[in-house]
C-alpha atoms as a PDB file:
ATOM      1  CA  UNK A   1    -202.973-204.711   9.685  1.00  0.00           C
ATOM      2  CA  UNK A   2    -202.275-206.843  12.750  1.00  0.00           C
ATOM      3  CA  UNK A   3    -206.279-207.969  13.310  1.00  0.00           C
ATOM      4  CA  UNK A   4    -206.020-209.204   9.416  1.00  0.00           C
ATOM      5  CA  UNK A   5    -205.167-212.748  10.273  1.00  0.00           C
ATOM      6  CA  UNK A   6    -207.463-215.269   9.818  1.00  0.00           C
ATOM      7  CA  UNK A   7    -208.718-217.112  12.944  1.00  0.00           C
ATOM      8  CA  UNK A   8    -206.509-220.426  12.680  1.00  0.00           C
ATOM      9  CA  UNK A   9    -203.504-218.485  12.862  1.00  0.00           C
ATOM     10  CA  UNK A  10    -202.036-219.394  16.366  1.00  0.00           C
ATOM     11  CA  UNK A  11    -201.797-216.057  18.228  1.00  0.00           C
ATOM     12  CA  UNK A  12    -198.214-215.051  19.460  1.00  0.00           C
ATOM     13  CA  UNK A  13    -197.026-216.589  23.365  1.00  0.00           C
ATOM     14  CA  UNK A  14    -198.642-213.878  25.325  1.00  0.00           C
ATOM     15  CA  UNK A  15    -196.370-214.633  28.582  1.00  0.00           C
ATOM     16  CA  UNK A  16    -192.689-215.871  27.507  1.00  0.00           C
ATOM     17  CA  UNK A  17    -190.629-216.023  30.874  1.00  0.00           C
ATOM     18  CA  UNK A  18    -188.043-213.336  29.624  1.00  0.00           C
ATOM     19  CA  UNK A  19    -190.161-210.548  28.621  1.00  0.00           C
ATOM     20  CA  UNK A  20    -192.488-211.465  31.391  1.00  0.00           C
ATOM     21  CA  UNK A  21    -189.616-210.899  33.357  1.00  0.00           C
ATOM     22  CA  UNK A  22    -188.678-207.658  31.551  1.00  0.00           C
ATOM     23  CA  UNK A  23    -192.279-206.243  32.785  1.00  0.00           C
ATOM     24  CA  UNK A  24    -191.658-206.693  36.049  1.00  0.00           C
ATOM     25  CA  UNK A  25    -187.836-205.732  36.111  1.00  0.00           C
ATOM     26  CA  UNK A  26    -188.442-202.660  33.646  1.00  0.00           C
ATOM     27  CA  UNK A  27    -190.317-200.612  36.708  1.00  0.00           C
ATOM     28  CA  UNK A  28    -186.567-201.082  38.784  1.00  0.00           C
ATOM     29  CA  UNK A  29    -183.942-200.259  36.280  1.00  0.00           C
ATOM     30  CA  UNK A  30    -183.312-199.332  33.036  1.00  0.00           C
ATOM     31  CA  UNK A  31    -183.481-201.305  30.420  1.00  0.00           C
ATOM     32  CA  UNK A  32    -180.313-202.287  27.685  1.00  0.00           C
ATOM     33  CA  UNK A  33    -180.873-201.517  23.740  1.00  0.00           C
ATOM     34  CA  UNK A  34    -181.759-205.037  23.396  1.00  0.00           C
ATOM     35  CA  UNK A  35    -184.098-205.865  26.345  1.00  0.00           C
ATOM     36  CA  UNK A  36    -185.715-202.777  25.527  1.00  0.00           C
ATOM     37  CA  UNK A  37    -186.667-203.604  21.782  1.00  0.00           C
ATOM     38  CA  UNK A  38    -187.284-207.741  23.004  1.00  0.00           C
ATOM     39  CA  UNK A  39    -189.795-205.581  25.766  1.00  0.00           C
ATOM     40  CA  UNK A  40    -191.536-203.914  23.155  1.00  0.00           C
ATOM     41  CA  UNK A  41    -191.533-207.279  21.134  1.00  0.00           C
ATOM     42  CA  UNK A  42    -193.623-208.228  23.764  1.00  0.00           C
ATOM     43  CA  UNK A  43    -195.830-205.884  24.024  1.00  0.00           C
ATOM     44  CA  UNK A  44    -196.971-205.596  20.390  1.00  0.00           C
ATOM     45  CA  UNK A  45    -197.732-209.078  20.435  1.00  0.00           C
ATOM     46  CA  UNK A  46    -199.841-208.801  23.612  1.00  0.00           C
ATOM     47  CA  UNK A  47    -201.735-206.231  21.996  1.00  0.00           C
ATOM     48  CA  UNK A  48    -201.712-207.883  18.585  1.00  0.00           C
ATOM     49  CA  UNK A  49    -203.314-210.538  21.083  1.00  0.00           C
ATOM     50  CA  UNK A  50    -205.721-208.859  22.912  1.00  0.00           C
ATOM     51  CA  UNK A  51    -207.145-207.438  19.732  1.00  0.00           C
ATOM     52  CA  UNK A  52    -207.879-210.510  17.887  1.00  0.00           C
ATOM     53  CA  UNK A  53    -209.362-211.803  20.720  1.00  0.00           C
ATOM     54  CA  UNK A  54    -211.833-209.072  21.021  1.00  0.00           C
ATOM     55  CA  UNK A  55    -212.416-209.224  17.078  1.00  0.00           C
ATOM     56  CA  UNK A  56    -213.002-212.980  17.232  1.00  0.00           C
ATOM     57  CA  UNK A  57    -216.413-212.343  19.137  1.00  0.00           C
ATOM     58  CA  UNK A  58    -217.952-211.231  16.344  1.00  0.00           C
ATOM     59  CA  UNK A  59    -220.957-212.538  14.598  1.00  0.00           C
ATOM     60  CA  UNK A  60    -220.365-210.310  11.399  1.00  0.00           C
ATOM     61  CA  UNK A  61    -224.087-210.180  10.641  1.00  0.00           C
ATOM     62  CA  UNK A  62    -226.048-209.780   7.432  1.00  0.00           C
ATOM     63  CA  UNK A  63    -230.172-210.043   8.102  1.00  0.00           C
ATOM     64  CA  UNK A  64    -231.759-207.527   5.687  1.00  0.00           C
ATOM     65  CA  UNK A  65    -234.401-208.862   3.064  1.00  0.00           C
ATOM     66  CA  UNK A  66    -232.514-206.300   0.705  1.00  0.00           C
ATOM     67  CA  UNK A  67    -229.251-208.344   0.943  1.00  0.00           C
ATOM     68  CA  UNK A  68    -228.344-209.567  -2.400  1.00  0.00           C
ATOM     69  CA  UNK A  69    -225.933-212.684  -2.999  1.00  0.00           C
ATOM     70  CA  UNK A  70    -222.930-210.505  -4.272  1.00  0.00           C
ATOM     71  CA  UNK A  71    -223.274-208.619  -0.758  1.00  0.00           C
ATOM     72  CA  UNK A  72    -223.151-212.412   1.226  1.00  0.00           C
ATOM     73  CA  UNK A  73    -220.028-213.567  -0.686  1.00  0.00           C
ATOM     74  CA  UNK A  74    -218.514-209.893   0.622  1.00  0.00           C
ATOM     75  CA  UNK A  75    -219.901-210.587   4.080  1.00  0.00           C
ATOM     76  CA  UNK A  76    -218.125-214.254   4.628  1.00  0.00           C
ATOM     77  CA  UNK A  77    -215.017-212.997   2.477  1.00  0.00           C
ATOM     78  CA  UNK A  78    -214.479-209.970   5.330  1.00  0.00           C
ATOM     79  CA  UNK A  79    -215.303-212.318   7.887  1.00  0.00           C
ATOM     80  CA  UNK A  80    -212.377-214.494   6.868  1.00  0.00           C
ATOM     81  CA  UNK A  81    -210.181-211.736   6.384  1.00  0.00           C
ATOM     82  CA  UNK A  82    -210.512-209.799   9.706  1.00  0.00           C
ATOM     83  CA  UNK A  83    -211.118-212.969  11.827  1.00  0.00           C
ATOM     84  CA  UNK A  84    -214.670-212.455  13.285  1.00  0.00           C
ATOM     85  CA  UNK A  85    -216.019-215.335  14.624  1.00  0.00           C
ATOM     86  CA  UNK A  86    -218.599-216.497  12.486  1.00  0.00           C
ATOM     87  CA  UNK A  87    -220.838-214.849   9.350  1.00  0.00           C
ATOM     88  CA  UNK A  88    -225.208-214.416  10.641  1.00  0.00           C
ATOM     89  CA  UNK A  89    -227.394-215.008   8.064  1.00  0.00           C
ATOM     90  CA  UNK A  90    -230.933-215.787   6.939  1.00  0.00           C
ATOM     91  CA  UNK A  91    -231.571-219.108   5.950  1.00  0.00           C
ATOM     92  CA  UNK A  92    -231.744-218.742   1.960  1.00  0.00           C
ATOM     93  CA  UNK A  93    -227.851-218.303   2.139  1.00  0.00           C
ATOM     94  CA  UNK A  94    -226.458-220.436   4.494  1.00  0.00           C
ATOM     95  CA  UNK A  95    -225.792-222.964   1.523  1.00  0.00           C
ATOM     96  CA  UNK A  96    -224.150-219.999  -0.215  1.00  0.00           C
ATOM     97  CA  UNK A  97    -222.262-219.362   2.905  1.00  0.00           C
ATOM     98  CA  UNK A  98    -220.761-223.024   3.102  1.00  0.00           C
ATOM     99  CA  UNK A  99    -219.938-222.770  -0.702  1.00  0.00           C
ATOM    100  CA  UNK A 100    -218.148-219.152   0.265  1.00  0.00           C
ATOM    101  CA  UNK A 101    -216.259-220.227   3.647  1.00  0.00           C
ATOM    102  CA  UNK A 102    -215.181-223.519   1.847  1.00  0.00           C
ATOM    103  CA  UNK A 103    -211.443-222.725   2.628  1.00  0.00           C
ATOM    104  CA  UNK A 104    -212.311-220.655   5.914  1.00  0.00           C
ATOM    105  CA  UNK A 105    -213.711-223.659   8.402  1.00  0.00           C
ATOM    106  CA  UNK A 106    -212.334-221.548  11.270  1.00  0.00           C
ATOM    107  CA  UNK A 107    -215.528-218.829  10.189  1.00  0.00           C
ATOM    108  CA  UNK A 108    -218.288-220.440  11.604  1.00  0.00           C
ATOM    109  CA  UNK A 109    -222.161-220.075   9.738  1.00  0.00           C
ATOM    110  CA  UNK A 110    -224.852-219.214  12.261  1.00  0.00           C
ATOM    111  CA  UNK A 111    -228.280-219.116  10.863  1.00  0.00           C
ATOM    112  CA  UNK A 112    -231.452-217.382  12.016  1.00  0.00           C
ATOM    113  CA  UNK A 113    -234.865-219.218  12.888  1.00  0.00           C
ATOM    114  CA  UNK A 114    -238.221-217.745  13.895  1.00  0.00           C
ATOM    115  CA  UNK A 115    -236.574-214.614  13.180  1.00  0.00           C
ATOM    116  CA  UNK A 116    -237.537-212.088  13.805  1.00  0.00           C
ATOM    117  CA  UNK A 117    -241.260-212.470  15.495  1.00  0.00           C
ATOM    118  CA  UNK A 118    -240.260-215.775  17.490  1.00  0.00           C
ATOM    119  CA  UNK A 119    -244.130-216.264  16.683  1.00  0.00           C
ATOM    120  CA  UNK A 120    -243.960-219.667  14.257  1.00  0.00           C
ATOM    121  CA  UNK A 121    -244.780-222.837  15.846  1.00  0.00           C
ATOM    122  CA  UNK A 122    -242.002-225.425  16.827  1.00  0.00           C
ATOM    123  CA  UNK A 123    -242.491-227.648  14.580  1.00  0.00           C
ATOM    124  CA  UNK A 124    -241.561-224.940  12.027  1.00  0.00           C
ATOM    125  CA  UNK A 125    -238.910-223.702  13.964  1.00  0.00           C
ATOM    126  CA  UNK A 126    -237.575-227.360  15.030  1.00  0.00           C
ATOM    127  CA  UNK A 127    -238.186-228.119  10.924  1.00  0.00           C
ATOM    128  CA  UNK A 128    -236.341-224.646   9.745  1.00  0.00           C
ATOM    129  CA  UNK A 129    -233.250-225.296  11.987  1.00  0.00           C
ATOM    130  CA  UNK A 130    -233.048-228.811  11.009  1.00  0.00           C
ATOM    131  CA  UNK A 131    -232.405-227.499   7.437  1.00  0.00           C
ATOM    132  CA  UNK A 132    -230.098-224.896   8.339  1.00  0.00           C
ATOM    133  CA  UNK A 133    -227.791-227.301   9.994  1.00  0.00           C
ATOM    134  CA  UNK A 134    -227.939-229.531   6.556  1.00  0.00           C
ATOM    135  CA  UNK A 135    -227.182-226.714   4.813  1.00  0.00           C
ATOM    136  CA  UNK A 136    -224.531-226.066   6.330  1.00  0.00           C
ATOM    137  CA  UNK A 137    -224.875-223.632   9.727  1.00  0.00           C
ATOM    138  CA  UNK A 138    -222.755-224.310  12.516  1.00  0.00           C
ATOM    139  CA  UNK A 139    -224.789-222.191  14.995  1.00  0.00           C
ATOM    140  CA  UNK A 140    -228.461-221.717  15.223  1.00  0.00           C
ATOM    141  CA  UNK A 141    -229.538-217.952  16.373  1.00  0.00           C
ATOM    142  CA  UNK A 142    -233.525-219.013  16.892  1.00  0.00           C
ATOM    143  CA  UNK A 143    -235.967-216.420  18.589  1.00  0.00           C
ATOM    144  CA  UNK A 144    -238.071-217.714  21.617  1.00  0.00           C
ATOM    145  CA  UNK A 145    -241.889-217.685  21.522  1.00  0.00           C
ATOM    146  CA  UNK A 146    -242.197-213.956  23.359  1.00  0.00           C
ATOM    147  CA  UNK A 147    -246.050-214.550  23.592  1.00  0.00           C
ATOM    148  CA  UNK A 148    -245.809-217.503  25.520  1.00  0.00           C
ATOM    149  CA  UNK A 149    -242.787-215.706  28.135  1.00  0.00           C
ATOM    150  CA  UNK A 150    -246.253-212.726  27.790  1.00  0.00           C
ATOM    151  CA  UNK A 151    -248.875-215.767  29.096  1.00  0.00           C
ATOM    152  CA  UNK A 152    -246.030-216.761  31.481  1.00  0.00           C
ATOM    153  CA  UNK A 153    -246.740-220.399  30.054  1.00  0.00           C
ATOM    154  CA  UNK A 154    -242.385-221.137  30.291  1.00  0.00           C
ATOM    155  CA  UNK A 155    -243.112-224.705  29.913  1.00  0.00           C
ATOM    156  CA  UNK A 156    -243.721-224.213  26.474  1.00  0.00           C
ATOM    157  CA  UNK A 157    -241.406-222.373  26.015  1.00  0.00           C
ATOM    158  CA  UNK A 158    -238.722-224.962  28.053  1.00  0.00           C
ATOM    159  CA  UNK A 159    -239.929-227.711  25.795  1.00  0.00           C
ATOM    160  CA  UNK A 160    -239.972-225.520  22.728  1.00  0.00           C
ATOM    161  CA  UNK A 161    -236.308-224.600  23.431  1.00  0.00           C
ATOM    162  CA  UNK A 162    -235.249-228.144  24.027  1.00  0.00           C
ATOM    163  CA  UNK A 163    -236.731-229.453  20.964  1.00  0.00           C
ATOM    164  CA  UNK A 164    -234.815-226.996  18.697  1.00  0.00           C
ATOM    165  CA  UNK A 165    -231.542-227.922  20.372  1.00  0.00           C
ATOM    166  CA  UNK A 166    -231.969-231.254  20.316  1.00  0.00           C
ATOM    167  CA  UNK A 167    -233.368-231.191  16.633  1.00  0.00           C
ATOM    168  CA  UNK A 168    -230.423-229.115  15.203  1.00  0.00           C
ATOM    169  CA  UNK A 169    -227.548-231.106  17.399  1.00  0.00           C
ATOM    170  CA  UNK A 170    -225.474-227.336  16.952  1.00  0.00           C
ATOM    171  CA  UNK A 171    -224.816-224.907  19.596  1.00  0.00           C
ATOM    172  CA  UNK A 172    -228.503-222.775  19.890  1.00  0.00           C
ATOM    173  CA  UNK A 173    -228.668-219.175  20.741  1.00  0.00           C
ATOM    174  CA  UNK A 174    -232.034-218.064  22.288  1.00  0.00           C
ATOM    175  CA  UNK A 175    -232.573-214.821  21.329  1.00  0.00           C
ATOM    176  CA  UNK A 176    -234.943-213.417  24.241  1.00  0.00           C
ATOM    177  CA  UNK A 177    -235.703-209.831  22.543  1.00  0.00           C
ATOM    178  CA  UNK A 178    -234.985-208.319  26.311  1.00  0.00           C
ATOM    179  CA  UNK A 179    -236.722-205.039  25.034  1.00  0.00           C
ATOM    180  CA  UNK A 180    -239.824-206.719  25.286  1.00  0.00           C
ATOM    181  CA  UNK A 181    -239.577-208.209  28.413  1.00  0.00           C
ATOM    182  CA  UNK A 182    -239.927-206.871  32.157  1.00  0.00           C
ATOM    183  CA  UNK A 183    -236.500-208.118  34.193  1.00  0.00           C
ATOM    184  CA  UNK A 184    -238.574-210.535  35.735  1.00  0.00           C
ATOM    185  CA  UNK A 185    -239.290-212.335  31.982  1.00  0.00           C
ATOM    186  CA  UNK A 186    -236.151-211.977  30.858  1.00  0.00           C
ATOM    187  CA  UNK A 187    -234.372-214.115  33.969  1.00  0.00           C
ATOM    188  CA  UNK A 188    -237.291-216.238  33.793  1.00  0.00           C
ATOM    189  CA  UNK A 189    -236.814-216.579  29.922  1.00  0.00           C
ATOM    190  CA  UNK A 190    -233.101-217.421  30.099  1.00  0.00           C
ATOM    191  CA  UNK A 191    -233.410-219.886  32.839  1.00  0.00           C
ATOM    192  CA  UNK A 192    -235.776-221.726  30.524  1.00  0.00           C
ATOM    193  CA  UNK A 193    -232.942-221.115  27.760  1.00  0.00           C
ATOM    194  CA  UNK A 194    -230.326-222.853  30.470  1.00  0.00           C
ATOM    195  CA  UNK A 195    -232.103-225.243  31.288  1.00  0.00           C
ATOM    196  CA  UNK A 196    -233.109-226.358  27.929  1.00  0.00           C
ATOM    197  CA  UNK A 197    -229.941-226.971  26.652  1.00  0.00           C
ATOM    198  CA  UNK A 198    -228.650-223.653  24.741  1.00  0.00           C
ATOM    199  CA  UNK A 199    -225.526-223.122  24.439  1.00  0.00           C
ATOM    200  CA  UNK A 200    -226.140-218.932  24.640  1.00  0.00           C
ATOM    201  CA  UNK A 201    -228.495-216.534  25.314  1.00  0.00           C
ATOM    202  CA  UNK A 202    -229.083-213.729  23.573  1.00  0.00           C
ATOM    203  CA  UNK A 203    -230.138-210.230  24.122  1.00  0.00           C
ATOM    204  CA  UNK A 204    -232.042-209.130  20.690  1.00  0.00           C
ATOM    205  CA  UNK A 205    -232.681-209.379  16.887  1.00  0.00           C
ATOM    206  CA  UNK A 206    -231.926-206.077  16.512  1.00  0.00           C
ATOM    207  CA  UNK A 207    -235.226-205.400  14.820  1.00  0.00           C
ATOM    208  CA  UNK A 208    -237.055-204.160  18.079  1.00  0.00           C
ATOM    209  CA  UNK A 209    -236.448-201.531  20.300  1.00  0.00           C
ATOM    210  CA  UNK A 210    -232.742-200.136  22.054  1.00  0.00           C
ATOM    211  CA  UNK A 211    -230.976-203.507  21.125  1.00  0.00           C
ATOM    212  CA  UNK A 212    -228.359-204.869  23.894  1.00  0.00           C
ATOM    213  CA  UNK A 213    -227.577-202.779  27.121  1.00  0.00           C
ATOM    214  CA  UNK A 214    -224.886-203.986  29.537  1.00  0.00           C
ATOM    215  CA  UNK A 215    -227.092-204.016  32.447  1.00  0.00           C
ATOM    216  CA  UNK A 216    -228.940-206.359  30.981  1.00  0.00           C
ATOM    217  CA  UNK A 217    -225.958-208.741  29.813  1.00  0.00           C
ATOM    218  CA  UNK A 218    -225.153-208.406  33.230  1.00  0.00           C
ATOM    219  CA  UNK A 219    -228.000-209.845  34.428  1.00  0.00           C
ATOM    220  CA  UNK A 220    -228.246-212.917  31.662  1.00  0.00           C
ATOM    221  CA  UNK A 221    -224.480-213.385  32.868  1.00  0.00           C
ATOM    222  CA  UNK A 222    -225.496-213.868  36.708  1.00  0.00           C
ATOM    223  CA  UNK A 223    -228.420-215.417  35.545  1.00  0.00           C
ATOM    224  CA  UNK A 224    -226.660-218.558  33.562  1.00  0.00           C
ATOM    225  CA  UNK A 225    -224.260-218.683  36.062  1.00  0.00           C
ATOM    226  CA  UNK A 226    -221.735-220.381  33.239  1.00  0.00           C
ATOM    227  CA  UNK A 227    -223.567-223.016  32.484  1.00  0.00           C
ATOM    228  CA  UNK A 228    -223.980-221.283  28.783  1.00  0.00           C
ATOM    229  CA  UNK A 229    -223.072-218.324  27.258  1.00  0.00           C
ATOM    230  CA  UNK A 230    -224.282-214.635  26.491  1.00  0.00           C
ATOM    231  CA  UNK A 231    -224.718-213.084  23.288  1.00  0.00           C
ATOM    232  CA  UNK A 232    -225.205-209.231  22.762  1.00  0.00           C
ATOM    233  CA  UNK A 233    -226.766-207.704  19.696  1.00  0.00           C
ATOM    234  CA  UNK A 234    -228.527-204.748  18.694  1.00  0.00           C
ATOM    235  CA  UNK A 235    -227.510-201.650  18.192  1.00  0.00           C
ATOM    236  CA  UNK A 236    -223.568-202.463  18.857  1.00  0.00           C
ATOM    237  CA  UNK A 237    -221.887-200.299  16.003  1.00  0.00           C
ATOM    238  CA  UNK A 238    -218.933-198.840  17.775  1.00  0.00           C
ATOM    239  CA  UNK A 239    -215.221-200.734  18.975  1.00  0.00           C
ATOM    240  CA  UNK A 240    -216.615-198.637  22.274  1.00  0.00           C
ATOM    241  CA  UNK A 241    -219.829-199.931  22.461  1.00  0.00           C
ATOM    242  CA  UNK A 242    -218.382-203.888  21.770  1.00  0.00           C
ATOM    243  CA  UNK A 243    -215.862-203.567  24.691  1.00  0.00           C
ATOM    244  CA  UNK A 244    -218.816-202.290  26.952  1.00  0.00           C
ATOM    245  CA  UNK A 245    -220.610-205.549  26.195  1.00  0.00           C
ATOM    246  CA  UNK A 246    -217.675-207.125  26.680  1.00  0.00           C
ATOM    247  CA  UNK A 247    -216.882-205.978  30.121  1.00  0.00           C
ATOM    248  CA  UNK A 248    -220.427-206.532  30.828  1.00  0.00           C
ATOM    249  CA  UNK A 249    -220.088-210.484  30.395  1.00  0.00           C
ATOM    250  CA  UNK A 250    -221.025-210.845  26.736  1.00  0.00           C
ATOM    251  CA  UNK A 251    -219.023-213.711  25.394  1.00  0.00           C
ATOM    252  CA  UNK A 252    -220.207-213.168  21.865  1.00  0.00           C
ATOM    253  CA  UNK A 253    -221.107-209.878  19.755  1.00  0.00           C
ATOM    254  CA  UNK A 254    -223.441-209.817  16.729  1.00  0.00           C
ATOM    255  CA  UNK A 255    -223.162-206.698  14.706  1.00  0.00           C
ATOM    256  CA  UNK A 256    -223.621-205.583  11.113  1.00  0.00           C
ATOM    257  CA  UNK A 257    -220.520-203.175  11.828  1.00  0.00           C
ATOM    258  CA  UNK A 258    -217.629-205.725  12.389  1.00  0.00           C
ATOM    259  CA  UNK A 259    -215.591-203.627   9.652  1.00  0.00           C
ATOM    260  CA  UNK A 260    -215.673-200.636  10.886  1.00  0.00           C
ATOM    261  CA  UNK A 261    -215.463-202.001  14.190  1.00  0.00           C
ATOM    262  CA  UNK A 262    -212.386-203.795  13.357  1.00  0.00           C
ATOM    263  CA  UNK A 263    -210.970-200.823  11.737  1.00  0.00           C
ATOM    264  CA  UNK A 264    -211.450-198.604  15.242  1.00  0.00           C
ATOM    265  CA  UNK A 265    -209.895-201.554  17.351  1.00  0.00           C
ATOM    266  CA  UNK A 266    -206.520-201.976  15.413  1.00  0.00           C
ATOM    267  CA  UNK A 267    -206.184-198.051  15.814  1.00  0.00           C
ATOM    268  CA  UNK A 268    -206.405-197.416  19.775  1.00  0.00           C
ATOM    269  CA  UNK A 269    -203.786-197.167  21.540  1.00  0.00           C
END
């Protein structure tokens, strides 16, 4: 399967001069036997391309309390296999994760924190991602303090923000829970989330509500203006649904359906 390559596999030269050339040329004349199959060449790879691209912004994510340590080692051994960007977890199996991914580095370990109320105090939260990132997470995924975006208090939740990403020293994604939120919290919430440092925000745990919609990516997107990153998750379970996101400015996908996902990618045309 072409998406089965594992993430430090250089992807093929998208743009080589003579079937770059070919492209253009092919819509003037016709093609010989061999510039015709060195065309084709070309193409495959750019799709080959363009679908491991699209595979490698998954989070392949694994959050229920019913998930045993036989279904973890599947989770990171799939996310190896299929290239998705990273494995999601709860924090009693990141150190499983780390001894799983040993000889994967290129699959990244994000960890949850907070998850999924956002309700624990920093401390806890500052405390819980500080142990994640010892053992072993790459990313933190922690949920902001929706009570205090409620009592419109955002300095809290600025200086709540900042104190997780500068306790775990890993990228941070703020997970905003944008179901919850009027439009007017959730810019306000992700400006606090720019400001403070995160590398992404992020649209929901998945736990409440319709999950990620692309009008809202769109607005986190204009929102950060670049200066981080958007994550969408909830509710994406389709290869449809991912590349809607993915127009829509998400930079990142989390999803318990990377498989099956995968799967519908490598099969469109």
């Amino acid at each position: 399967m072409i998406f089965g390559k594992k993430r430090g596999v250089e992807a093929p030269a998208e743009a080589q001069a003579s079937p770059a050339r070919e492209e253009k040329s092919a819509q003037g004349r016709v093609l010989s036997a061999e510039e015709t199959a060195e065309f084709d060449e070309y193409l495959r790879n750019k799709k080959a391309a363009q679908i491991r691209r699209l595979i490698g912004t998954i989070d392949h994510t694994l959050l229920k309390q019913t998930a045993t340590r036989a279904d973890i080692r599947n989770l990171c051994a799939e996310a190896a296999e299929y290239g998705f960007h990273s494995v999601c977890v709860q924090p009693v199996y990141v150190s499983l994760c780390a001894d799983c991914l040993k000889n994967a580095p290129q699959v990244k370990i994000a960890c949850v924190v907070g998850f999924p109320m956002g309700e624990n105090t920093t401390d806890v939260k500052v405390r819980e991602a500080k142990r994640a990132v010892a053992d072993g997470a790459d990313e933190i995924d922690m949920v902001l303090c929706i009570s205090a975006v409620k009592n419109r208090d955002y300095a809290y939740v600025r200086r709540e923000i900042r104190r997780v990403v500068k306790g775990a020293k890993v990228p941070v994604k703020v997970i905003l829970e944008t179901s919850l939120l009027t439009q007017d919290e959730m810019v306000r919430a992700a400006v606090c989330a720019r400001d403070a440092g995160a590398a992404f925000v992020k649209t929901s745990t998945g736990y409440f509500g319709e999950g990620a919609r692309a009008e809202d990516v769109k607005l986190l997107k204009q929102t950060v203006g670049g200066i981080c990153e958007v994550k969408a998750s909830g509710g994406i379970r389709t290869a449809e649904k991912l590349r809607e996101m993915v127009d829509a400015g998400a930079d990142r996908i989390g999803t318990s359906a990377g498989v099956s996902i995968a799967e519908e990618i490598g099969k469109q045309k």
